[in-house]
PDB file of N, CA and C in Angstrom:
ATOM      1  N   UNK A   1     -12.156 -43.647 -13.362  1.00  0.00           N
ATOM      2  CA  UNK A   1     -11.561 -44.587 -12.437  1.00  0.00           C
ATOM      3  C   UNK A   1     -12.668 -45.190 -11.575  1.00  0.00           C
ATOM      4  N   UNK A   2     -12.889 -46.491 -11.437  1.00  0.00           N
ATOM      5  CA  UNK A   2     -13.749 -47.048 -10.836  1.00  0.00           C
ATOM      6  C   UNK A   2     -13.133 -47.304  -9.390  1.00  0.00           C
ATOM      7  N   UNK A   3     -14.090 -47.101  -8.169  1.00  0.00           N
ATOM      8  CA  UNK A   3     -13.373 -47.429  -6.652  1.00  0.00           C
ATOM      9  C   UNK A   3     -14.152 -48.820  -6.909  1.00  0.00           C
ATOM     10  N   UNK A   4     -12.917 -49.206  -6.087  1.00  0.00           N
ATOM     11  CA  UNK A   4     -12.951 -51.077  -5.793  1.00  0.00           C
ATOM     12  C   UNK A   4     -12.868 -51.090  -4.431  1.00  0.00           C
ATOM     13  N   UNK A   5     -12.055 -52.224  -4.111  1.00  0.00           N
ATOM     14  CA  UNK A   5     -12.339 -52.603  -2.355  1.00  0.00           C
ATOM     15  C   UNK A   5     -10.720 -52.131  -2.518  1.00  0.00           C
ATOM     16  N   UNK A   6      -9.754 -52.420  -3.512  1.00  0.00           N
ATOM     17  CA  UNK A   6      -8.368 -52.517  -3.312  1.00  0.00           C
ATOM     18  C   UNK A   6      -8.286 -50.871  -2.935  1.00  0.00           C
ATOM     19  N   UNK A   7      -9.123 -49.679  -3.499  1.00  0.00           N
ATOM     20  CA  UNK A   7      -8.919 -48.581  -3.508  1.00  0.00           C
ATOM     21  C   UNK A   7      -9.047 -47.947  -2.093  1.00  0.00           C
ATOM     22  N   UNK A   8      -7.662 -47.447  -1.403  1.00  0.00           N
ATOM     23  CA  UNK A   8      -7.781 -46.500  -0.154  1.00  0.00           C
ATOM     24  C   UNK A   8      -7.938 -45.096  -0.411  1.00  0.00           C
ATOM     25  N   UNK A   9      -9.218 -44.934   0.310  1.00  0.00           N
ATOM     26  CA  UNK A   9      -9.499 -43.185   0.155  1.00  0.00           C
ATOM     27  C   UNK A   9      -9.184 -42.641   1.384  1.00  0.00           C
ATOM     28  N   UNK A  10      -8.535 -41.564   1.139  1.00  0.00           N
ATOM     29  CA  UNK A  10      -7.794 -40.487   2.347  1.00  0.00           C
ATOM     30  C   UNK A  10      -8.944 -40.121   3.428  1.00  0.00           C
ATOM     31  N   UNK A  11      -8.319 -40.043   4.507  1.00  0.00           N
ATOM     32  CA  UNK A  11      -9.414 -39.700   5.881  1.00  0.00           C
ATOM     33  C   UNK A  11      -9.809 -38.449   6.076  1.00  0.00           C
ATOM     34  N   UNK A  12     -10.989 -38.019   6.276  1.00  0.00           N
ATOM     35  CA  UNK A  12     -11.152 -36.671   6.587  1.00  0.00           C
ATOM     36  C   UNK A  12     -10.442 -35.721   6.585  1.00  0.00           C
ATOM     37  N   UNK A  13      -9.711 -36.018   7.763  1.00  0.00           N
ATOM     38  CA  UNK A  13      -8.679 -34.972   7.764  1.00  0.00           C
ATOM     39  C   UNK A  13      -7.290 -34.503   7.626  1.00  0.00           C
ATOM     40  N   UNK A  14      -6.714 -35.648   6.846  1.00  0.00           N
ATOM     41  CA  UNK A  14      -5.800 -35.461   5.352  1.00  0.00           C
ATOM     42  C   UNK A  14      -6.826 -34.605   4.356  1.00  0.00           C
ATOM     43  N   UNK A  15      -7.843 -34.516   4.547  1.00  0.00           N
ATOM     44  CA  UNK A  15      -8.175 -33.626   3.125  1.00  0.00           C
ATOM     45  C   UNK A  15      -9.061 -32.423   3.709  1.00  0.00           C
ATOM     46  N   UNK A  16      -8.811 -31.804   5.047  1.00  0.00           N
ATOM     47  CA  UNK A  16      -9.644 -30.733   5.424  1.00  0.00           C
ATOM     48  C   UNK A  16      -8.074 -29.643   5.344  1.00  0.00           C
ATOM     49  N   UNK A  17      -8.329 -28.299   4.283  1.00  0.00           N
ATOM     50  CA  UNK A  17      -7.335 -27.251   4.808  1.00  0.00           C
ATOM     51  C   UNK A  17      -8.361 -26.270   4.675  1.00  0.00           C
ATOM     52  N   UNK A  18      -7.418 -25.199   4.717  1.00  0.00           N
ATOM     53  CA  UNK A  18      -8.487 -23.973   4.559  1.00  0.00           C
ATOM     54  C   UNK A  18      -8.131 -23.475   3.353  1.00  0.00           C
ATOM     55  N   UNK A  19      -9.619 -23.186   2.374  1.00  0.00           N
ATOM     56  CA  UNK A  19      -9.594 -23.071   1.249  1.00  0.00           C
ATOM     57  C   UNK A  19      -9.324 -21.662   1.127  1.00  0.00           C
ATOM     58  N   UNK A  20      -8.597 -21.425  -0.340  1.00  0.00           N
ATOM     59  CA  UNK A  20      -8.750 -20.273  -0.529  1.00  0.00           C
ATOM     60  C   UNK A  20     -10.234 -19.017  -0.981  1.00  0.00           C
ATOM     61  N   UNK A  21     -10.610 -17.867  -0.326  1.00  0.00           N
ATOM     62  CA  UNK A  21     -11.819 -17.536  -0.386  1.00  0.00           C
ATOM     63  C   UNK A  21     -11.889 -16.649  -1.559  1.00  0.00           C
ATOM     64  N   UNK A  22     -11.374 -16.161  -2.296  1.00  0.00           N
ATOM     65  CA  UNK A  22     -11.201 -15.550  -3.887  1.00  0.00           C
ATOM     66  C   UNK A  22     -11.609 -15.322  -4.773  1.00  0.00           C
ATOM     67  N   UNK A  23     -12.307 -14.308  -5.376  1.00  0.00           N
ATOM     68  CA  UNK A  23     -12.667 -14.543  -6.981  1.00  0.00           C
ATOM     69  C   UNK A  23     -11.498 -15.131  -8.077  1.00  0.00           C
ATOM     70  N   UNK A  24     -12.457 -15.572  -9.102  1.00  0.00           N
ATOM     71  CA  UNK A  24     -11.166 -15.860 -10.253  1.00  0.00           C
ATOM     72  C   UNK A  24     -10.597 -14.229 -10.030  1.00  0.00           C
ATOM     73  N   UNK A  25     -11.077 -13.503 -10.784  1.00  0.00           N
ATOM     74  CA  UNK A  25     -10.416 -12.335 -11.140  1.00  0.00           C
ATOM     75  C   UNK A  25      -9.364 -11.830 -10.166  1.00  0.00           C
ATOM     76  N   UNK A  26      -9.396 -12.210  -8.671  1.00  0.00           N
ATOM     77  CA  UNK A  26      -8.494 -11.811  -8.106  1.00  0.00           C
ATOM     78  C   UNK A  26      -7.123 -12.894  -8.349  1.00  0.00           C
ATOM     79  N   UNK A  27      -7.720 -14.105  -8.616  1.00  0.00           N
ATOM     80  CA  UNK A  27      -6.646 -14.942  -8.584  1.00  0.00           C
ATOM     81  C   UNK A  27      -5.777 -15.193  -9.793  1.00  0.00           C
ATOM     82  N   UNK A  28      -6.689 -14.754 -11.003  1.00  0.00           N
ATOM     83  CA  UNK A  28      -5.898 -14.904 -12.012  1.00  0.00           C
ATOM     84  C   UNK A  28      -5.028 -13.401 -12.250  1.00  0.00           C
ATOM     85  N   UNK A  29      -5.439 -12.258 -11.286  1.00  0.00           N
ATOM     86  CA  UNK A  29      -4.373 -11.126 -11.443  1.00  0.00           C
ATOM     87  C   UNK A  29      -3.591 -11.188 -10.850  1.00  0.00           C
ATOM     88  N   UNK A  30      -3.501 -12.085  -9.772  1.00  0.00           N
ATOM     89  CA  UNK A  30      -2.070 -12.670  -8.595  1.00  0.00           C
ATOM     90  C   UNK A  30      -1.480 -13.439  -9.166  1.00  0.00           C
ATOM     91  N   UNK A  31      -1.911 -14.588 -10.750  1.00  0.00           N
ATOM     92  CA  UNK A  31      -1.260 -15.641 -10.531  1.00  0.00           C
ATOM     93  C   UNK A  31      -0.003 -15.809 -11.449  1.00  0.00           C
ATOM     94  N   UNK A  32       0.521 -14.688 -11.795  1.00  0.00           N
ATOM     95  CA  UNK A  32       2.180 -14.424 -12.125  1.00  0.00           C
ATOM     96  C   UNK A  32       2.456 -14.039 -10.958  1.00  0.00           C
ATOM     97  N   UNK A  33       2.338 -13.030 -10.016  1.00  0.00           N
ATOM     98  CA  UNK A  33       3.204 -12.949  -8.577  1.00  0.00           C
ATOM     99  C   UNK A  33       2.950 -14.122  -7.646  1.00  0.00           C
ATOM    100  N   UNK A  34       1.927 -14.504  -7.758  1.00  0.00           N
ATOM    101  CA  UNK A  34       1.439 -15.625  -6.981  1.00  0.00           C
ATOM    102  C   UNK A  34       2.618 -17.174  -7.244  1.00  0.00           C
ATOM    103  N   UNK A  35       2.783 -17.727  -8.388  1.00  0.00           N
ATOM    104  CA  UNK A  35       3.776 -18.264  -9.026  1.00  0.00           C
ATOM    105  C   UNK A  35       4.966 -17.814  -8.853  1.00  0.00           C
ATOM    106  N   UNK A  36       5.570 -16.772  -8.933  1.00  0.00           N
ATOM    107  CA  UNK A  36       7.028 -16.353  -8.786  1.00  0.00           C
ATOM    108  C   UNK A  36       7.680 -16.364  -7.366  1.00  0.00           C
ATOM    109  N   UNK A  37       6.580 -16.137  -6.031  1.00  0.00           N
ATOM    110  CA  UNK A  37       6.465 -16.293  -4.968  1.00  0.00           C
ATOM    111  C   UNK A  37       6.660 -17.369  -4.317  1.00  0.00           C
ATOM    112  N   UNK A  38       5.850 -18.527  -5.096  1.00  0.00           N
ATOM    113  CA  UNK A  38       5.937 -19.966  -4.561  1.00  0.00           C
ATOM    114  C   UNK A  38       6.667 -20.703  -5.351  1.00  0.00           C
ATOM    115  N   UNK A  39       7.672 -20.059  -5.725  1.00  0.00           N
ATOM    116  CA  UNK A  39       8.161 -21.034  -7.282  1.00  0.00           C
ATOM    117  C   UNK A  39       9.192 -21.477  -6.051  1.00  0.00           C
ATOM    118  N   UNK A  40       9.944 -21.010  -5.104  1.00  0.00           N
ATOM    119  CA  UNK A  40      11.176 -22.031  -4.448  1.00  0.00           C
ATOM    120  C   UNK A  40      10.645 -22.839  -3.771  1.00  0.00           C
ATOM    121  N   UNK A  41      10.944 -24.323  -3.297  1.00  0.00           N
ATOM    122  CA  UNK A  41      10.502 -25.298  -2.475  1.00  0.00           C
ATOM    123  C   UNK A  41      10.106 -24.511  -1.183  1.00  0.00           C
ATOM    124  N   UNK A  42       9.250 -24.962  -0.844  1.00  0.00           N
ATOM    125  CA  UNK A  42       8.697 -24.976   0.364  1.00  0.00           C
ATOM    126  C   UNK A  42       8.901 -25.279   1.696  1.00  0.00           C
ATOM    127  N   UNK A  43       9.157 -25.793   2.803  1.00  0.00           N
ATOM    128  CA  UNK A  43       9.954 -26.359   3.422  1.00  0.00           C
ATOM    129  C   UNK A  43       8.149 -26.030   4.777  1.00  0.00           C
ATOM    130  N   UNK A  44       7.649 -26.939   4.874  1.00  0.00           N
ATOM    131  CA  UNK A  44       6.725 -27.740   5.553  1.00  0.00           C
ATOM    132  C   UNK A  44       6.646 -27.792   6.873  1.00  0.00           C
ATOM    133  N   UNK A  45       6.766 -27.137   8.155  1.00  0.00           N
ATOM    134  CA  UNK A  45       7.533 -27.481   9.532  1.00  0.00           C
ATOM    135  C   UNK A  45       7.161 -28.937   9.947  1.00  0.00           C
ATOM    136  N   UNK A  46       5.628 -29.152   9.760  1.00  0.00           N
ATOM    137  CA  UNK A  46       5.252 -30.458  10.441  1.00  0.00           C
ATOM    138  C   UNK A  46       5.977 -31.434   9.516  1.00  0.00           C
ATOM    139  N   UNK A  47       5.797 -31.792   8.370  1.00  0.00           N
ATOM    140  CA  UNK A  47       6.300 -32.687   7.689  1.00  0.00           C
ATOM    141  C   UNK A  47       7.234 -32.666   6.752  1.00  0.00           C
ATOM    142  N   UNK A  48       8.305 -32.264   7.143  1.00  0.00           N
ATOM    143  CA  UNK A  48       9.681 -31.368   6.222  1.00  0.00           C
ATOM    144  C   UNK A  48       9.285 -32.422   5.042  1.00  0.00           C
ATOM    145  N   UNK A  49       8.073 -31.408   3.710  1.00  0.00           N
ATOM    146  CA  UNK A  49       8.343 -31.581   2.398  1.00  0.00           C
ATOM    147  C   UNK A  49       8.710 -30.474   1.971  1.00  0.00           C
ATOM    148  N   UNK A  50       9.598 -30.638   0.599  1.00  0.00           N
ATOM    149  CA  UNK A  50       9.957 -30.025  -0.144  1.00  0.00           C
ATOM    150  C   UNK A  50       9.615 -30.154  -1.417  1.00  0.00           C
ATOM    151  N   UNK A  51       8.425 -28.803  -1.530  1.00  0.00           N
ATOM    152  CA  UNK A  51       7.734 -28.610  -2.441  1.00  0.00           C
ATOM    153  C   UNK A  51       7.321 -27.274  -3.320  1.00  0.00           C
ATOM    154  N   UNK A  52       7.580 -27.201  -4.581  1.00  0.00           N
ATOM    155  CA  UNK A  52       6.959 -25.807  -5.064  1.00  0.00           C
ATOM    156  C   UNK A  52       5.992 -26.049  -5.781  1.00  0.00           C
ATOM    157  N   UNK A  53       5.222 -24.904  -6.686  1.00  0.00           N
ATOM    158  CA  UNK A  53       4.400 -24.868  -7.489  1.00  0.00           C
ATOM    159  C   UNK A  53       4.502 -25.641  -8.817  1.00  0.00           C
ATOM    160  N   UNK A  54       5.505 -25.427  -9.167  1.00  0.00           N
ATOM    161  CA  UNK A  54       6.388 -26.761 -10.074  1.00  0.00           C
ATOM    162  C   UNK A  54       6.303 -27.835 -10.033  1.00  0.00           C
ATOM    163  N   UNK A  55       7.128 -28.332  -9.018  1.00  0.00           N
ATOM    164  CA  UNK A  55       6.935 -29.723  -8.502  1.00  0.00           C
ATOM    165  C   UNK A  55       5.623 -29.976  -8.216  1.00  0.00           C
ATOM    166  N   UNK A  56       4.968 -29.751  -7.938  1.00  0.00           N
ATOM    167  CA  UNK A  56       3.511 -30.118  -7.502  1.00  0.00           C
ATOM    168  C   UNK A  56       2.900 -30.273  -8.826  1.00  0.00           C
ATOM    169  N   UNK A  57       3.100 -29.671  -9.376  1.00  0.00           N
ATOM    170  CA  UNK A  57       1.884 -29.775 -10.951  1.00  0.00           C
ATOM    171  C   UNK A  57       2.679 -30.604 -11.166  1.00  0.00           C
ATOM    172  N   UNK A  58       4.087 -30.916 -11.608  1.00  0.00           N
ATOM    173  CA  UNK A  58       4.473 -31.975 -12.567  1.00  0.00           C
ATOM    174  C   UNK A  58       4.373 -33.473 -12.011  1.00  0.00           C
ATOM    175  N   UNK A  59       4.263 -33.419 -10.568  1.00  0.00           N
ATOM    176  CA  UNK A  59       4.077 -34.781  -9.967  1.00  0.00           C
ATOM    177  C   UNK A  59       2.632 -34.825  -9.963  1.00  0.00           C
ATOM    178  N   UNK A  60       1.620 -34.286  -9.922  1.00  0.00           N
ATOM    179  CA  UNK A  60       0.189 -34.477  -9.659  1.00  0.00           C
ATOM    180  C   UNK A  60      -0.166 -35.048 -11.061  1.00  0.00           C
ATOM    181  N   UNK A  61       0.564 -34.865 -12.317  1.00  0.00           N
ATOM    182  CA  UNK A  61       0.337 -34.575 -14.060  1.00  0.00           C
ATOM    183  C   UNK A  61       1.146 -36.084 -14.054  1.00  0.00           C
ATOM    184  N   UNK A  62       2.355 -36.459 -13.442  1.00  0.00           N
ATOM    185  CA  UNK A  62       2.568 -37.815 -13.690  1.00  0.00           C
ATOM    186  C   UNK A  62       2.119 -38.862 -13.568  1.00  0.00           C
ATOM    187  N   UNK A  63       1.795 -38.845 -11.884  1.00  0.00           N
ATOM    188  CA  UNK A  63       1.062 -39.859 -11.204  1.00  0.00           C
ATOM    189  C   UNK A  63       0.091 -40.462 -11.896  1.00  0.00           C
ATOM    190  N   UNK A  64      -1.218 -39.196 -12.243  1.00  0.00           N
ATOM    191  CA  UNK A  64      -2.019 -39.378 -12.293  1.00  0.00           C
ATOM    192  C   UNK A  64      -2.966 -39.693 -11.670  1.00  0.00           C
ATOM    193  N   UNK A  65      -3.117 -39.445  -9.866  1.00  0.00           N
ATOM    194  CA  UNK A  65      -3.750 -39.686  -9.210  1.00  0.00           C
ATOM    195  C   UNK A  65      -3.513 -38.818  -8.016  1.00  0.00           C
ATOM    196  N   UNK A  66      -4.219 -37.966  -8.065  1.00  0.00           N
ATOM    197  CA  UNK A  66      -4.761 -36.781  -6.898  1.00  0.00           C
ATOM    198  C   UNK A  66      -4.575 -37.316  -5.639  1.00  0.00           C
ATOM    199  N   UNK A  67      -4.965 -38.063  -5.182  1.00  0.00           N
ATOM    200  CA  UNK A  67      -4.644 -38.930  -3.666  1.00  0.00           C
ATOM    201  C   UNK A  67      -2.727 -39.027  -3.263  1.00  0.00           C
ATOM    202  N   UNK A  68      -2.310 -38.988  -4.191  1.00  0.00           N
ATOM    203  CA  UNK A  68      -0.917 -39.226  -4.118  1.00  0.00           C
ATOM    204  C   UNK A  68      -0.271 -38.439  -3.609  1.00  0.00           C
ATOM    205  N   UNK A  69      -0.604 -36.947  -3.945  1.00  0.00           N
ATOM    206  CA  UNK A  69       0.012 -35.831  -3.466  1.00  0.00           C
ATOM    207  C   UNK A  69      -1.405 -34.386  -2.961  1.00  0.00           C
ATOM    208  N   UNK A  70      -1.452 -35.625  -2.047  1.00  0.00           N
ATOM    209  CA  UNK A  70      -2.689 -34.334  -1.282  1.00  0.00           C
ATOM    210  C   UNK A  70      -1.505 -33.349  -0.417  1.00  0.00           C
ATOM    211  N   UNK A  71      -0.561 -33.911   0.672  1.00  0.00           N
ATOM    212  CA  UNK A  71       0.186 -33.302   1.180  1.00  0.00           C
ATOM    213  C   UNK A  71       0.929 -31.880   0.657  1.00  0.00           C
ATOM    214  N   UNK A  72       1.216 -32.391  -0.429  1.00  0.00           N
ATOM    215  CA  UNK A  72       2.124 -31.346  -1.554  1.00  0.00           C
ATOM    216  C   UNK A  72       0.769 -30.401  -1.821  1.00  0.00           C
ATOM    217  N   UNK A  73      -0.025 -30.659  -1.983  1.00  0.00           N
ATOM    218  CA  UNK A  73      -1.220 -29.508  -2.357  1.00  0.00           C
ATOM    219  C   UNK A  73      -2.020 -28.428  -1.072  1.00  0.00           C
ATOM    220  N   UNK A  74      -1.577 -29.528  -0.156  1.00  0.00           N
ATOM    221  CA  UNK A  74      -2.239 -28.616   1.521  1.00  0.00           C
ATOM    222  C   UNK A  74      -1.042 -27.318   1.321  1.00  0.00           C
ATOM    223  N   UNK A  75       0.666 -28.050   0.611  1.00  0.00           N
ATOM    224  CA  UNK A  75       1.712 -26.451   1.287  1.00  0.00           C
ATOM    225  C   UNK A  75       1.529 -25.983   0.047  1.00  0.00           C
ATOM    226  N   UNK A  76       1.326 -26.174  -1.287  1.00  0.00           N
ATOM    227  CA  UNK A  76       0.643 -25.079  -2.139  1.00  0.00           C
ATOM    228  C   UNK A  76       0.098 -23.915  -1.940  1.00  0.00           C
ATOM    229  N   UNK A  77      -1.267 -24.869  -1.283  1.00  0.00           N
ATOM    230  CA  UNK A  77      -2.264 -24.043  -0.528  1.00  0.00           C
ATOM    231  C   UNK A  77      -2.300 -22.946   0.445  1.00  0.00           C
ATOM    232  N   UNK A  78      -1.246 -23.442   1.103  1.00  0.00           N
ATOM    233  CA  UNK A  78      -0.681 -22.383   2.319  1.00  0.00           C
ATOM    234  C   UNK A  78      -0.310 -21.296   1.987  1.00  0.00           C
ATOM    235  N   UNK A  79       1.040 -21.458   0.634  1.00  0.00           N
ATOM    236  CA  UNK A  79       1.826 -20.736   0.098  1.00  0.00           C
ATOM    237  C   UNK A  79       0.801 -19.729  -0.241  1.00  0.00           C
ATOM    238  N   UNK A  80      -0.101 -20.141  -1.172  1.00  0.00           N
ATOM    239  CA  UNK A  80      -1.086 -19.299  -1.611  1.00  0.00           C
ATOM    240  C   UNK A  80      -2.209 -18.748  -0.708  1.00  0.00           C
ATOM    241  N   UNK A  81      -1.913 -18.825   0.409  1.00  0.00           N
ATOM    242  CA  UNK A  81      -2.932 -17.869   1.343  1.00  0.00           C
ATOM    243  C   UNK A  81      -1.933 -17.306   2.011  1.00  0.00           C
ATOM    244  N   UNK A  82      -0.813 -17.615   2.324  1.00  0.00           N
ATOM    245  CA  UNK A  82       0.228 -16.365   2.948  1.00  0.00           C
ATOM    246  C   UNK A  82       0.744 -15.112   2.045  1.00  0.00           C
ATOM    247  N   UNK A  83       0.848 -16.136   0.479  1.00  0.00           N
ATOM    248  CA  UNK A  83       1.025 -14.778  -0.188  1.00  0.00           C
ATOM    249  C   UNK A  83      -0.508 -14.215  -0.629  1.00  0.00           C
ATOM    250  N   UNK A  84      -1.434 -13.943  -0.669  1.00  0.00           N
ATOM    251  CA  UNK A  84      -2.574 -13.067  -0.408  1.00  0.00           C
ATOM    252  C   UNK A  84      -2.504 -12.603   0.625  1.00  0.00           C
ATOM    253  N   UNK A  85      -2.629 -13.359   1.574  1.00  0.00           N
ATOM    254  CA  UNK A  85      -2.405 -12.781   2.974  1.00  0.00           C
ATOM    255  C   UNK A  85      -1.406 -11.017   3.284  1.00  0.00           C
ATOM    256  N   UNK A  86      -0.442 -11.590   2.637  1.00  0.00           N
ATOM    257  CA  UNK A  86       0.791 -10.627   3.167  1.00  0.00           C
ATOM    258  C   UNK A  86       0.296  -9.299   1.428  1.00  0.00           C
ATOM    259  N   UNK A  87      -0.775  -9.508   0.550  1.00  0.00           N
ATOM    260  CA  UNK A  87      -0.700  -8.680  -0.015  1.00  0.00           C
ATOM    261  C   UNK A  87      -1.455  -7.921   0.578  1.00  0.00           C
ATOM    262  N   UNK A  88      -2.638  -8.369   0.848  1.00  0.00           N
ATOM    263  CA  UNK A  88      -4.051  -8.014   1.554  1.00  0.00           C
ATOM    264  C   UNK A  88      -3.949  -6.814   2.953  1.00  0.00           C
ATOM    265  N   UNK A  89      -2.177  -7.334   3.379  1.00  0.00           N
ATOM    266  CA  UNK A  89      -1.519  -6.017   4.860  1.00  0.00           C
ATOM    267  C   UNK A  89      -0.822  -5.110   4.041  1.00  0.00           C
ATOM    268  N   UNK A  90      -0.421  -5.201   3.370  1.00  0.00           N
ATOM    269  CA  UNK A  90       0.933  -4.638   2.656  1.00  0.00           C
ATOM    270  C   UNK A  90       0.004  -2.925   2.558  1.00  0.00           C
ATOM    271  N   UNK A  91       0.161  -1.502   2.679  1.00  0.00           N
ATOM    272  CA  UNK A  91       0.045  -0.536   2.952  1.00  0.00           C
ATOM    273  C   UNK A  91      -0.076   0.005   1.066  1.00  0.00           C
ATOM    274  N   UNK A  92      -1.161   0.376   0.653  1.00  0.00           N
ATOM    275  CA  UNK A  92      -0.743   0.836  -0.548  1.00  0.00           C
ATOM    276  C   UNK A  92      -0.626   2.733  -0.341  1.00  0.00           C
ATOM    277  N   UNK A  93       0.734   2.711  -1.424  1.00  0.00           N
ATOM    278  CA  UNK A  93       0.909   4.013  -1.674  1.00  0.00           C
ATOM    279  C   UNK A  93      -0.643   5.306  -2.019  1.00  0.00           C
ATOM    280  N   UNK A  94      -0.190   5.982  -0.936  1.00  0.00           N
ATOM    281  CA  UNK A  94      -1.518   7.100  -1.528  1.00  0.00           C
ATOM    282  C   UNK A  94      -1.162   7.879  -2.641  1.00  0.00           C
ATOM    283  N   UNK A  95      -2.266   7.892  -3.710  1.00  0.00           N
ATOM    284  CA  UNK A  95      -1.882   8.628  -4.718  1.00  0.00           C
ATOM    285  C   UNK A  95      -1.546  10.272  -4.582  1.00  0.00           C
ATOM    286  N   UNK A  96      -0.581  10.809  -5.508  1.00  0.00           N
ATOM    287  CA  UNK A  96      -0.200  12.609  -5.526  1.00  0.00           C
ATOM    288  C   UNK A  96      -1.673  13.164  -5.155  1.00  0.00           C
ATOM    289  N   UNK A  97      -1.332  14.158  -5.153  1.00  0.00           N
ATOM    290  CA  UNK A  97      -2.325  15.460  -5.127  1.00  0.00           C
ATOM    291  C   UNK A  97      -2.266  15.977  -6.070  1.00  0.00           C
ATOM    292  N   UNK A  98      -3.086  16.393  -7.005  1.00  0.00           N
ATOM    293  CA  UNK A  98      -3.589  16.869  -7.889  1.00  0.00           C
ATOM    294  C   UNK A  98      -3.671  18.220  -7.679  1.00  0.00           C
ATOM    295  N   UNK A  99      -2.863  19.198  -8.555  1.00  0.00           N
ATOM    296  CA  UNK A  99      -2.374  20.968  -8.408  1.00  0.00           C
ATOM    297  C   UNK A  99      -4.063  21.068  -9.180  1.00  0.00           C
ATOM    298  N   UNK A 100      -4.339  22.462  -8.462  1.00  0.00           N
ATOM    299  CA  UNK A 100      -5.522  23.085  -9.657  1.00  0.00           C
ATOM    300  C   UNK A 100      -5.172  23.792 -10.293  1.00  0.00           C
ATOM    301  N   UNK A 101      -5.691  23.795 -11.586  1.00  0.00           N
ATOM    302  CA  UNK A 101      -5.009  24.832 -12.351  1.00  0.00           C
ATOM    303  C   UNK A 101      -5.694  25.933 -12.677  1.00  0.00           C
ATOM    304  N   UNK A 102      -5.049  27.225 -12.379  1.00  0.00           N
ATOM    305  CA  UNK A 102      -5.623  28.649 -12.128  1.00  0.00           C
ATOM    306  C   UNK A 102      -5.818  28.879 -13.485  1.00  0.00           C
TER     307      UNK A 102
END
């Protein structure tokens, strides 16, 4: 895609969120719970969109143009640092104790 003069590029800060900090490996072992988590719409406080992980890929895959749905990708984004977030507190079970055997 060539930028022209007709082409508007988004302002700074439409495109500043906070990224996720992650290895692949962590993200691709989250990303069936990670997905099942964010699969219901979203609901946005500042800008009541309604958006899931779904909707977002299939509108970003239509368009064809990334600028279109930066918004929809900032509550993606969110989704996906609250759910790390809330795994990252979550208390894991301590494993049994191990009997010795006499």
């Amino acid at each position: 895609m060539v930028v022209t003069n007709v082409v508007s590029l988004p302002t700074e800060e439409k495109l500043t969120v906070t990224e996720l900090n992650l290895p692949t490996a962590a993200l691709r072992a989250g990303a069936f719970h990670l997905g099942k988590s964010c699969e219901k719409p979203i609901i946005y406080l500042f800008t009541f969109v309604l958006f899931g992980f779904q909707e977002f890929m299939l509108r970003r895959l239509e368009l064809d143009n990334p600028r279109a749905c930066i918004m929809e990708g900032k509550v993606v984004t969110r989704c996906a640092l609250d759910f790390f977030r809330k795994i990252h507190h979550t208390e894991r079970p301590t494993p049994p104790k191990r009997e010795k055997k006499a």
